[in-house]
PDB file of N, CA and C in Angstrom:
ATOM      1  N   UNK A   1       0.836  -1.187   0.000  1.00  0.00           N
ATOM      2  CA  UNK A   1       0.000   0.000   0.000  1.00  0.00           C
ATOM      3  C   UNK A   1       0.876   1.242   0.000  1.00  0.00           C
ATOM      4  N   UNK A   2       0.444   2.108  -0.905  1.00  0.00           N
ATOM      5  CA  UNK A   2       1.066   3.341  -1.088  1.00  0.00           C
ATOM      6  C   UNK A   2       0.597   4.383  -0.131  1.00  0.00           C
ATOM      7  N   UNK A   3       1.465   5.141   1.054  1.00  0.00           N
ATOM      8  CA  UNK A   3       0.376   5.839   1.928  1.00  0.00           C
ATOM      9  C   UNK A   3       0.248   7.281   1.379  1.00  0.00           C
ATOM     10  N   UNK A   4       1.225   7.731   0.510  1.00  0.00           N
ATOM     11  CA  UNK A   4       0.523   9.507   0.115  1.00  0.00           C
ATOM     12  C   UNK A   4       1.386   9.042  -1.711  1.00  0.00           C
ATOM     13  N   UNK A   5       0.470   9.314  -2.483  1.00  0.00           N
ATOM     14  CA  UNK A   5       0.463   9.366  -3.806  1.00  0.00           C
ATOM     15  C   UNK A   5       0.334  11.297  -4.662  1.00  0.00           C
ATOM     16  N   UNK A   6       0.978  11.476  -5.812  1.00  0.00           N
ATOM     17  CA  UNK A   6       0.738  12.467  -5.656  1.00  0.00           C
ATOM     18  C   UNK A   6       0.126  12.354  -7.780  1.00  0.00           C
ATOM     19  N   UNK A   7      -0.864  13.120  -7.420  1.00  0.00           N
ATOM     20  CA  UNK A   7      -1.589  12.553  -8.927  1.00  0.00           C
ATOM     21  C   UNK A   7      -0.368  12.558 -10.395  1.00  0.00           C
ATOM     22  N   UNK A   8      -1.066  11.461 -10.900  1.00  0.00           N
ATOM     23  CA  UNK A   8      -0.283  11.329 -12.227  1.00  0.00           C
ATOM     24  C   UNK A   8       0.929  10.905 -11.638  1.00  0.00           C
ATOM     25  N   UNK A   9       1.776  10.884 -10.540  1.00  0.00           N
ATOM     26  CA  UNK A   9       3.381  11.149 -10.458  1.00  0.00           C
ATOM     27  C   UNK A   9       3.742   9.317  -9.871  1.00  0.00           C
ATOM     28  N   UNK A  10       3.622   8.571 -10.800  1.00  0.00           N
ATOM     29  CA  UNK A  10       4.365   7.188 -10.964  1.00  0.00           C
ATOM     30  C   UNK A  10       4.993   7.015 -11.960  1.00  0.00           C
ATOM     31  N   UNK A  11       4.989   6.015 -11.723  1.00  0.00           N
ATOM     32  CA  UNK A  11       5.692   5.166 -13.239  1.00  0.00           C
ATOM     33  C   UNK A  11       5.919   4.045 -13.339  1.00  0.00           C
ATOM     34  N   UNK A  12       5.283   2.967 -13.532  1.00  0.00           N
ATOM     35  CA  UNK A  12       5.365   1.162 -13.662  1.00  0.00           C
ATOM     36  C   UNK A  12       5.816   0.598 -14.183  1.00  0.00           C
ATOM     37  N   UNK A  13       6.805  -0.388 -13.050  1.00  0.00           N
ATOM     38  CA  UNK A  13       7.516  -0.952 -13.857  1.00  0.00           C
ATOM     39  C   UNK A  13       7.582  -2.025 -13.764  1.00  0.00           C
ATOM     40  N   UNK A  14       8.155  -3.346 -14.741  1.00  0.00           N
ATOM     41  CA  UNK A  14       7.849  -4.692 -14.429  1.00  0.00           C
ATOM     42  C   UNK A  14       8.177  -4.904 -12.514  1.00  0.00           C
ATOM     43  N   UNK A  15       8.482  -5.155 -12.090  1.00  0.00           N
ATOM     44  CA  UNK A  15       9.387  -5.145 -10.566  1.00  0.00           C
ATOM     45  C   UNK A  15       8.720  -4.634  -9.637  1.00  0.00           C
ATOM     46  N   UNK A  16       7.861  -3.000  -9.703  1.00  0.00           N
ATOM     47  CA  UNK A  16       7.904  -2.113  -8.978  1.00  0.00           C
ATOM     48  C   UNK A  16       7.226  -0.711  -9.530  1.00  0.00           C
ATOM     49  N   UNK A  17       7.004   0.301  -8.673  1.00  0.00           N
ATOM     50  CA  UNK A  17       6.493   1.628  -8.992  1.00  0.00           C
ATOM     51  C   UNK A  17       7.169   2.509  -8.440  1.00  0.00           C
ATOM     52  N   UNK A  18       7.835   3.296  -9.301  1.00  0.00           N
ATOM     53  CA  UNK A  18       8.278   4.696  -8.644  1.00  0.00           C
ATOM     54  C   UNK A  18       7.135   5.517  -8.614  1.00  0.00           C
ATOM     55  N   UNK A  19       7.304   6.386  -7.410  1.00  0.00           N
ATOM     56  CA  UNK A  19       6.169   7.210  -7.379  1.00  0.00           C
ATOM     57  C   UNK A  19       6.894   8.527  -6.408  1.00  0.00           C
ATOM     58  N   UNK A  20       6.065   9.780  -6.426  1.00  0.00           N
ATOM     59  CA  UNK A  20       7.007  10.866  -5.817  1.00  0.00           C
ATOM     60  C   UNK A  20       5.599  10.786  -4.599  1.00  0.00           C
ATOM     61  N   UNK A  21       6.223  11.032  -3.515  1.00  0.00           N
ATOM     62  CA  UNK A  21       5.475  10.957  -2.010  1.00  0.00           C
ATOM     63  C   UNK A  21       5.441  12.357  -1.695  1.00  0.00           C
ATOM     64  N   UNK A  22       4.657  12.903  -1.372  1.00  0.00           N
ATOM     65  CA  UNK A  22       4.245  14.414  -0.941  1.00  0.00           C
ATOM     66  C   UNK A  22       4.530  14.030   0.451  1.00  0.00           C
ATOM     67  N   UNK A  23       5.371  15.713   0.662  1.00  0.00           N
ATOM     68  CA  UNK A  23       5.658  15.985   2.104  1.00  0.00           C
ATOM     69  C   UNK A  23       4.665  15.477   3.432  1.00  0.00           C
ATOM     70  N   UNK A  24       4.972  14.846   4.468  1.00  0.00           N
ATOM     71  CA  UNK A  24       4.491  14.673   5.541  1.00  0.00           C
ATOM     72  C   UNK A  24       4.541  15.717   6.734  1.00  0.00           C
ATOM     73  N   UNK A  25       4.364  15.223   7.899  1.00  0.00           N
ATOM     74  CA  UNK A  25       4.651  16.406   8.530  1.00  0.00           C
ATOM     75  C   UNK A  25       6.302  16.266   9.094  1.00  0.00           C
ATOM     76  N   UNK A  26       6.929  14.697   9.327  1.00  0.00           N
ATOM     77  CA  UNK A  26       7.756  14.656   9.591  1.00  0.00           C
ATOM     78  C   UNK A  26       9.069  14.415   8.396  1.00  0.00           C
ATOM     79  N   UNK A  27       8.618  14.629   7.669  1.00  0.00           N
ATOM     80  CA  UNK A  27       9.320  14.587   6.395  1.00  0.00           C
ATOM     81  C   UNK A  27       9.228  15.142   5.114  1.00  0.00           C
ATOM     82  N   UNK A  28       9.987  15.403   4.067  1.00  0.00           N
ATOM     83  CA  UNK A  28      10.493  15.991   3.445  1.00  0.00           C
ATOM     84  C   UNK A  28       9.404  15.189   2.161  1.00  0.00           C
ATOM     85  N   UNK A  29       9.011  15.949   0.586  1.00  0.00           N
ATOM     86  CA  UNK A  29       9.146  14.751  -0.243  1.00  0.00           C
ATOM     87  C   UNK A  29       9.925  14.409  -0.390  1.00  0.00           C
ATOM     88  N   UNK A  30       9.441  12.992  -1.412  1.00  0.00           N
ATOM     89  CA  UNK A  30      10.560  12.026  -2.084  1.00  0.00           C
ATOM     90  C   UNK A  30       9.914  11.335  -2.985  1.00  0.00           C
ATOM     91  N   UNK A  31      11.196  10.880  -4.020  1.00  0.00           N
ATOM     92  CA  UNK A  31      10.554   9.863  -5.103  1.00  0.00           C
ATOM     93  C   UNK A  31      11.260   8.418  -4.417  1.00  0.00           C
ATOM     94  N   UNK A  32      10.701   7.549  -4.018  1.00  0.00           N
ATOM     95  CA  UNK A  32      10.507   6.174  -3.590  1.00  0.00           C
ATOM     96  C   UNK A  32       9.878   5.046  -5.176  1.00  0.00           C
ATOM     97  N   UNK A  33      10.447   4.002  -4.563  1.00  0.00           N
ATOM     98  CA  UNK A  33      10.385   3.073  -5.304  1.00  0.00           C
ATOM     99  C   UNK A  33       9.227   1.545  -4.498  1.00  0.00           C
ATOM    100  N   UNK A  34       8.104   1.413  -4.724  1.00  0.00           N
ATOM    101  CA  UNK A  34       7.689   0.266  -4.402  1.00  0.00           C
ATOM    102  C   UNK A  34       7.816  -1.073  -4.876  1.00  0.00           C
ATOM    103  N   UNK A  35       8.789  -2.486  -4.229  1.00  0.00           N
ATOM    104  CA  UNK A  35       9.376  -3.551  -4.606  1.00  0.00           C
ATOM    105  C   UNK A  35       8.186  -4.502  -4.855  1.00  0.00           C
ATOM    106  N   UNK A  36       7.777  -4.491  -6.154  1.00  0.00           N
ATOM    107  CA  UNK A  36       6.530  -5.635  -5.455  1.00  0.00           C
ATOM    108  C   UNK A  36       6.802  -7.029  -4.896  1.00  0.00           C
ATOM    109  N   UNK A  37       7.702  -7.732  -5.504  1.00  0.00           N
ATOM    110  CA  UNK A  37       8.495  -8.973  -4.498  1.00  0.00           C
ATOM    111  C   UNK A  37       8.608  -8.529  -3.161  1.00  0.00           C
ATOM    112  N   UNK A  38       8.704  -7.883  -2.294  1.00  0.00           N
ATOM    113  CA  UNK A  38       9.085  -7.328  -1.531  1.00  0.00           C
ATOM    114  C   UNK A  38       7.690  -6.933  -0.591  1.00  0.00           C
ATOM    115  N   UNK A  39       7.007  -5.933  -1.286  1.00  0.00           N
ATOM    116  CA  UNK A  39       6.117  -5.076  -1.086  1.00  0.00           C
ATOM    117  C   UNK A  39       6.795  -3.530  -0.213  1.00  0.00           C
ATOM    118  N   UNK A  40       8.108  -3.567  -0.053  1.00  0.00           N
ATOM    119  CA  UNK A  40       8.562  -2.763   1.037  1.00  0.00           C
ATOM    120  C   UNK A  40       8.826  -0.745  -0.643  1.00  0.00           C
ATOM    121  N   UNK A  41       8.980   0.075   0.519  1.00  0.00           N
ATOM    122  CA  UNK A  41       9.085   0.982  -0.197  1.00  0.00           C
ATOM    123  C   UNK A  41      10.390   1.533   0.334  1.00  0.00           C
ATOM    124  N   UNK A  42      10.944   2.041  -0.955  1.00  0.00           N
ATOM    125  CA  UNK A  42      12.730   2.637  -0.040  1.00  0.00           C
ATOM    126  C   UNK A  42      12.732   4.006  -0.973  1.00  0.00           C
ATOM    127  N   UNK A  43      13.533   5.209  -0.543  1.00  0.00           N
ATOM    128  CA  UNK A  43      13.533   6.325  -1.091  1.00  0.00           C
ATOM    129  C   UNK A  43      14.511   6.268  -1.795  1.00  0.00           C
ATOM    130  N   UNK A  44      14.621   6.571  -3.235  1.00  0.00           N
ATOM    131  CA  UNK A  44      14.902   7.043  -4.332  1.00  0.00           C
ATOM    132  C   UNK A  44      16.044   8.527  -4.221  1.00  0.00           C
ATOM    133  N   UNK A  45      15.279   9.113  -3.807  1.00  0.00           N
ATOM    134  CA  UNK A  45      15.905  10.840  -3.539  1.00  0.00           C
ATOM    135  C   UNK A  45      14.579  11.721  -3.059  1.00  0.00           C
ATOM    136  N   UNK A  46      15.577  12.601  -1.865  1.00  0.00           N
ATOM    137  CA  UNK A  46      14.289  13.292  -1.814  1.00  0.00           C
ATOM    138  C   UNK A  46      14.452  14.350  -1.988  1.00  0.00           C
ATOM    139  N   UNK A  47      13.149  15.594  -2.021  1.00  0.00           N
ATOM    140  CA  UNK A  47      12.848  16.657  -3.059  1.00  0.00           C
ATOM    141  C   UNK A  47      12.797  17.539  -1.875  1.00  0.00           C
ATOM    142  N   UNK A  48      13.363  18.318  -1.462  1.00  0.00           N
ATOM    143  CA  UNK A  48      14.026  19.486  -0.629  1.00  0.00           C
ATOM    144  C   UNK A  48      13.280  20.775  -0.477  1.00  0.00           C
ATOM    145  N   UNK A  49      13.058  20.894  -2.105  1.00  0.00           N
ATOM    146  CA  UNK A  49      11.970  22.298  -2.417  1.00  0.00           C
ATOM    147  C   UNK A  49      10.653  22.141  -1.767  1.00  0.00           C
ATOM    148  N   UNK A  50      10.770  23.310  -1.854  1.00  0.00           N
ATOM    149  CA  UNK A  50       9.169  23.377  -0.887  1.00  0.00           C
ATOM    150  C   UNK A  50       8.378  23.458  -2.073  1.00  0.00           C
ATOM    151  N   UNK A  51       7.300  22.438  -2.385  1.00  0.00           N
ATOM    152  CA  UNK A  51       7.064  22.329  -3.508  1.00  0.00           C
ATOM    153  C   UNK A  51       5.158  22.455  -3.062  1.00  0.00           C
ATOM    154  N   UNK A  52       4.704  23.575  -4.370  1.00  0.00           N
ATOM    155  CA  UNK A  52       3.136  22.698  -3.907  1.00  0.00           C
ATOM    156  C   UNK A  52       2.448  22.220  -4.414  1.00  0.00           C
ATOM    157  N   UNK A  53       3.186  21.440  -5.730  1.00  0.00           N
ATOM    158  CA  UNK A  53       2.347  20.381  -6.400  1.00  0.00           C
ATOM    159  C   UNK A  53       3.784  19.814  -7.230  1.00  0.00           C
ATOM    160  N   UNK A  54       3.112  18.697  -7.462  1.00  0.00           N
ATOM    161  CA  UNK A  54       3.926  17.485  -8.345  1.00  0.00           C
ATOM    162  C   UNK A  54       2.437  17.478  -9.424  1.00  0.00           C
ATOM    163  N   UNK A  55       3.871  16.917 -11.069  1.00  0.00           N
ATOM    164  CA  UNK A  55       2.874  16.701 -11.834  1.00  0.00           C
ATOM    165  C   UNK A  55       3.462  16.048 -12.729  1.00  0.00           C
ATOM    166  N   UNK A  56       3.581  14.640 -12.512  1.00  0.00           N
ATOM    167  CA  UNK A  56       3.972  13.418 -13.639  1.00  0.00           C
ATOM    168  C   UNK A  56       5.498  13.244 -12.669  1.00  0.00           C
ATOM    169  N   UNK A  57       5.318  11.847 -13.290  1.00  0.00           N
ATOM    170  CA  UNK A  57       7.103  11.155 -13.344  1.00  0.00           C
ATOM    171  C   UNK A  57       7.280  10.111 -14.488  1.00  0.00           C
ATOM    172  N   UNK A  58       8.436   9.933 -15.157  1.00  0.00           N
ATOM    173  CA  UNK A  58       9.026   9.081 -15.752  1.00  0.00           C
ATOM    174  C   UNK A  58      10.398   9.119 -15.867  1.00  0.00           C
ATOM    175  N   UNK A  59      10.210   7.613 -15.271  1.00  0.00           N
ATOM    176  CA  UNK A  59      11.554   6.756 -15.729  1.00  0.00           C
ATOM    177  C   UNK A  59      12.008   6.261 -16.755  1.00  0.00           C
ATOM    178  N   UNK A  60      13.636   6.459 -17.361  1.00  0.00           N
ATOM    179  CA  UNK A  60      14.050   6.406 -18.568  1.00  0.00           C
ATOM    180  C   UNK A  60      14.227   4.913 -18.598  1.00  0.00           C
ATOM    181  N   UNK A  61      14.099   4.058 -19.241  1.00  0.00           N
ATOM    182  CA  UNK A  61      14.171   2.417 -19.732  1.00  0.00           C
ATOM    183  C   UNK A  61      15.220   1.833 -19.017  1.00  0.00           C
ATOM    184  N   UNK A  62      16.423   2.688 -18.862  1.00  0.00           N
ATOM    185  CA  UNK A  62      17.684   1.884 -18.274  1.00  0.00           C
ATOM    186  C   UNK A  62      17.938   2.511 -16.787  1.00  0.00           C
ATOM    187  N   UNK A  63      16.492   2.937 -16.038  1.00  0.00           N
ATOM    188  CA  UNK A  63      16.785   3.696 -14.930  1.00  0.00           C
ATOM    189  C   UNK A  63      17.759   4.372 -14.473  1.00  0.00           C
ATOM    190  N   UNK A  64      18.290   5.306 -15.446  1.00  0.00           N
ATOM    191  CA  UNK A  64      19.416   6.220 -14.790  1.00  0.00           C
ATOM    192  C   UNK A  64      18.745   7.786 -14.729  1.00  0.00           C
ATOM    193  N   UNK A  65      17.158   8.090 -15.317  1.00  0.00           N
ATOM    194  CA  UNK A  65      17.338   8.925 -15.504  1.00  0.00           C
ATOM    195  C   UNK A  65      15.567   9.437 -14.766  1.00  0.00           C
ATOM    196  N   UNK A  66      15.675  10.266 -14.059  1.00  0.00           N
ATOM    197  CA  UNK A  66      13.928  10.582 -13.933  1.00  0.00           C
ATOM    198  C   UNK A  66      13.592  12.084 -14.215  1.00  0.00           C
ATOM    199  N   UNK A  67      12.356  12.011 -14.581  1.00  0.00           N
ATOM    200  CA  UNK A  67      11.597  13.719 -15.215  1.00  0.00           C
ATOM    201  C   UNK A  67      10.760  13.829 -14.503  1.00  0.00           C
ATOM    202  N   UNK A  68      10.481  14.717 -13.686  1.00  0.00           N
ATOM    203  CA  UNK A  68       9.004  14.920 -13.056  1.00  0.00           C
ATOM    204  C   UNK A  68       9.001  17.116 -12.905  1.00  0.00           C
ATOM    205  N   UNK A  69       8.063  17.187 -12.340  1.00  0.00           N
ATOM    206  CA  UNK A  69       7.743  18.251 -12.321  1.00  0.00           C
ATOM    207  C   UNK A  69       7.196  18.898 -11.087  1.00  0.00           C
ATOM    208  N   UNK A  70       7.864  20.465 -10.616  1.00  0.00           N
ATOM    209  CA  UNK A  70       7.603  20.366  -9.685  1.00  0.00           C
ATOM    210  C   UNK A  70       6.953  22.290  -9.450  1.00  0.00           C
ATOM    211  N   UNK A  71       5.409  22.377  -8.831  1.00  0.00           N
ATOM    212  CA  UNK A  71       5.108  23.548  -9.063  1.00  0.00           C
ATOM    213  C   UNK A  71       5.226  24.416  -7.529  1.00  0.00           C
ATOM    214  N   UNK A  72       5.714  25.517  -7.930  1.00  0.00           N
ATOM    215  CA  UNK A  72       6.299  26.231  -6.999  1.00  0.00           C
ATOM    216  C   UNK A  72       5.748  27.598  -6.433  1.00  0.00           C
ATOM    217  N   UNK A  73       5.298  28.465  -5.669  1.00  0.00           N
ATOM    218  CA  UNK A  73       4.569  29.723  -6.273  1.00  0.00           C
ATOM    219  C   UNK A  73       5.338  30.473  -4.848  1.00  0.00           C
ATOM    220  N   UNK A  74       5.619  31.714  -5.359  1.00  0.00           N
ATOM    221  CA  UNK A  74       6.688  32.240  -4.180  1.00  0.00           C
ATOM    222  C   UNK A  74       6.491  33.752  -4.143  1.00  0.00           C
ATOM    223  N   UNK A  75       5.024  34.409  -5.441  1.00  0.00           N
ATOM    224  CA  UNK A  75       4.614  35.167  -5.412  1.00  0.00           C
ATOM    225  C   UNK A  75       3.043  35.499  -5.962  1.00  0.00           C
ATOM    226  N   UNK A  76       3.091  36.999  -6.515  1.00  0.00           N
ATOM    227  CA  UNK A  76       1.832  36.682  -7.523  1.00  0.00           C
ATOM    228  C   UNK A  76       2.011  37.690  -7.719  1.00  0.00           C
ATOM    229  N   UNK A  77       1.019  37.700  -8.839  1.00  0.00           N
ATOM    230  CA  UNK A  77       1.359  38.932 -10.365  1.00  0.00           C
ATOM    231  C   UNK A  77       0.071  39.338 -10.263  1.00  0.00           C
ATOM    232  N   UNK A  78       0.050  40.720 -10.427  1.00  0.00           N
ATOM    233  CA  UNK A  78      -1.103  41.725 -10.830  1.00  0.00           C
ATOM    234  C   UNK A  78      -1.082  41.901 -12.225  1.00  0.00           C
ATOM    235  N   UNK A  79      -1.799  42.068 -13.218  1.00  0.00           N
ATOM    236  CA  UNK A  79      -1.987  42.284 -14.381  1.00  0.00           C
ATOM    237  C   UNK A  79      -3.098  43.554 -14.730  1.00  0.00           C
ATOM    238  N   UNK A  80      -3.231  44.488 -15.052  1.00  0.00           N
ATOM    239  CA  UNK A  80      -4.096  45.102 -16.139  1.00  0.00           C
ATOM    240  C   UNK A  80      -4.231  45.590 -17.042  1.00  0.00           C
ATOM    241  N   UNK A  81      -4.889  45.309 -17.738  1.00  0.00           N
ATOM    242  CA  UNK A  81      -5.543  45.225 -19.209  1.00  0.00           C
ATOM    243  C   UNK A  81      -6.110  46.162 -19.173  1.00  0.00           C
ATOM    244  N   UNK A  82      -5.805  47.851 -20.311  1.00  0.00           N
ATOM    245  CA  UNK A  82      -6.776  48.864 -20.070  1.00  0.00           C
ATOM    246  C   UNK A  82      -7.806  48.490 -21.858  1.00  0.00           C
ATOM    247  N   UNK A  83      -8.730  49.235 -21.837  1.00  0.00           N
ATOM    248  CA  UNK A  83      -9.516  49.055 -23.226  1.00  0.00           C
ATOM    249  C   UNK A  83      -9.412  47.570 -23.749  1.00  0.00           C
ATOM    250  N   UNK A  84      -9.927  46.343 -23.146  1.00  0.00           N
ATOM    251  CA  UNK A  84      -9.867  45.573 -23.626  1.00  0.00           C
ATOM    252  C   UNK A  84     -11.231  45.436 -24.108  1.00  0.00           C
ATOM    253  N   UNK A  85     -11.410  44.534 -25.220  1.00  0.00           N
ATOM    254  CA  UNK A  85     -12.891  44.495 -25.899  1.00  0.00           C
ATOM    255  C   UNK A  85     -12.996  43.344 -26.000  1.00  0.00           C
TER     256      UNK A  85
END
C-alpha cells in the first residue's frame, strides 16, 4: 500500500512503482520506489523544495534517468488590461 500518492506522479515498472510521495509532517518529499516482491518501499531521492504540487514522473528504460515536475509559487502577479474588448 502506497500511503501519500501524488496525482499522475508514478511510473510502472515490471518489478515495482516509482512514485514521488508528498511531504508529511515529519518529512520531506521524495521519489521512492515500491518492490513488489518485496512489497517494502525505499527512497529514491528526496525533493528538498518546498514544492506545492507534483505533476507526472518518468523513468528512462535503463533507470538512470527521472523527469518529473515540480510547481512552486513564491509570489503573484497583478496584471491590467486597459480598453480591452
Amino acid at each position: 500500500m502506497l500511503p501519500s500518492l501524488g496525482s499522475r506522479s508514478f511510473a510502472v515498472r515490471e518489478d515495482g512503482i516509482y512514485y514521488l510521495q508528498r511531504a508529511m509532517a515529519e518529512s520531506d518529499a521524495s521519489i521512492r520506489f515500491l518492490d513488489f516482491a518485496t512489497g517494502k518501499s525505499r527512497e529514491i531521492a528526496p525533493i528538498k523544495e518546498s514544492a506545492g504540487g507534483f505533476g507526472g514522473l518518468t523513468v528512462s528504460p535503463d533507470r538512470n534517468t527521472m523527469l518529473f515536475a515540480v510547481a512552486t509559487r513564491t509570489g503573484s502577479n497583478v496584471m491590467v488590461v486597459d480598453n480591452f474588448r
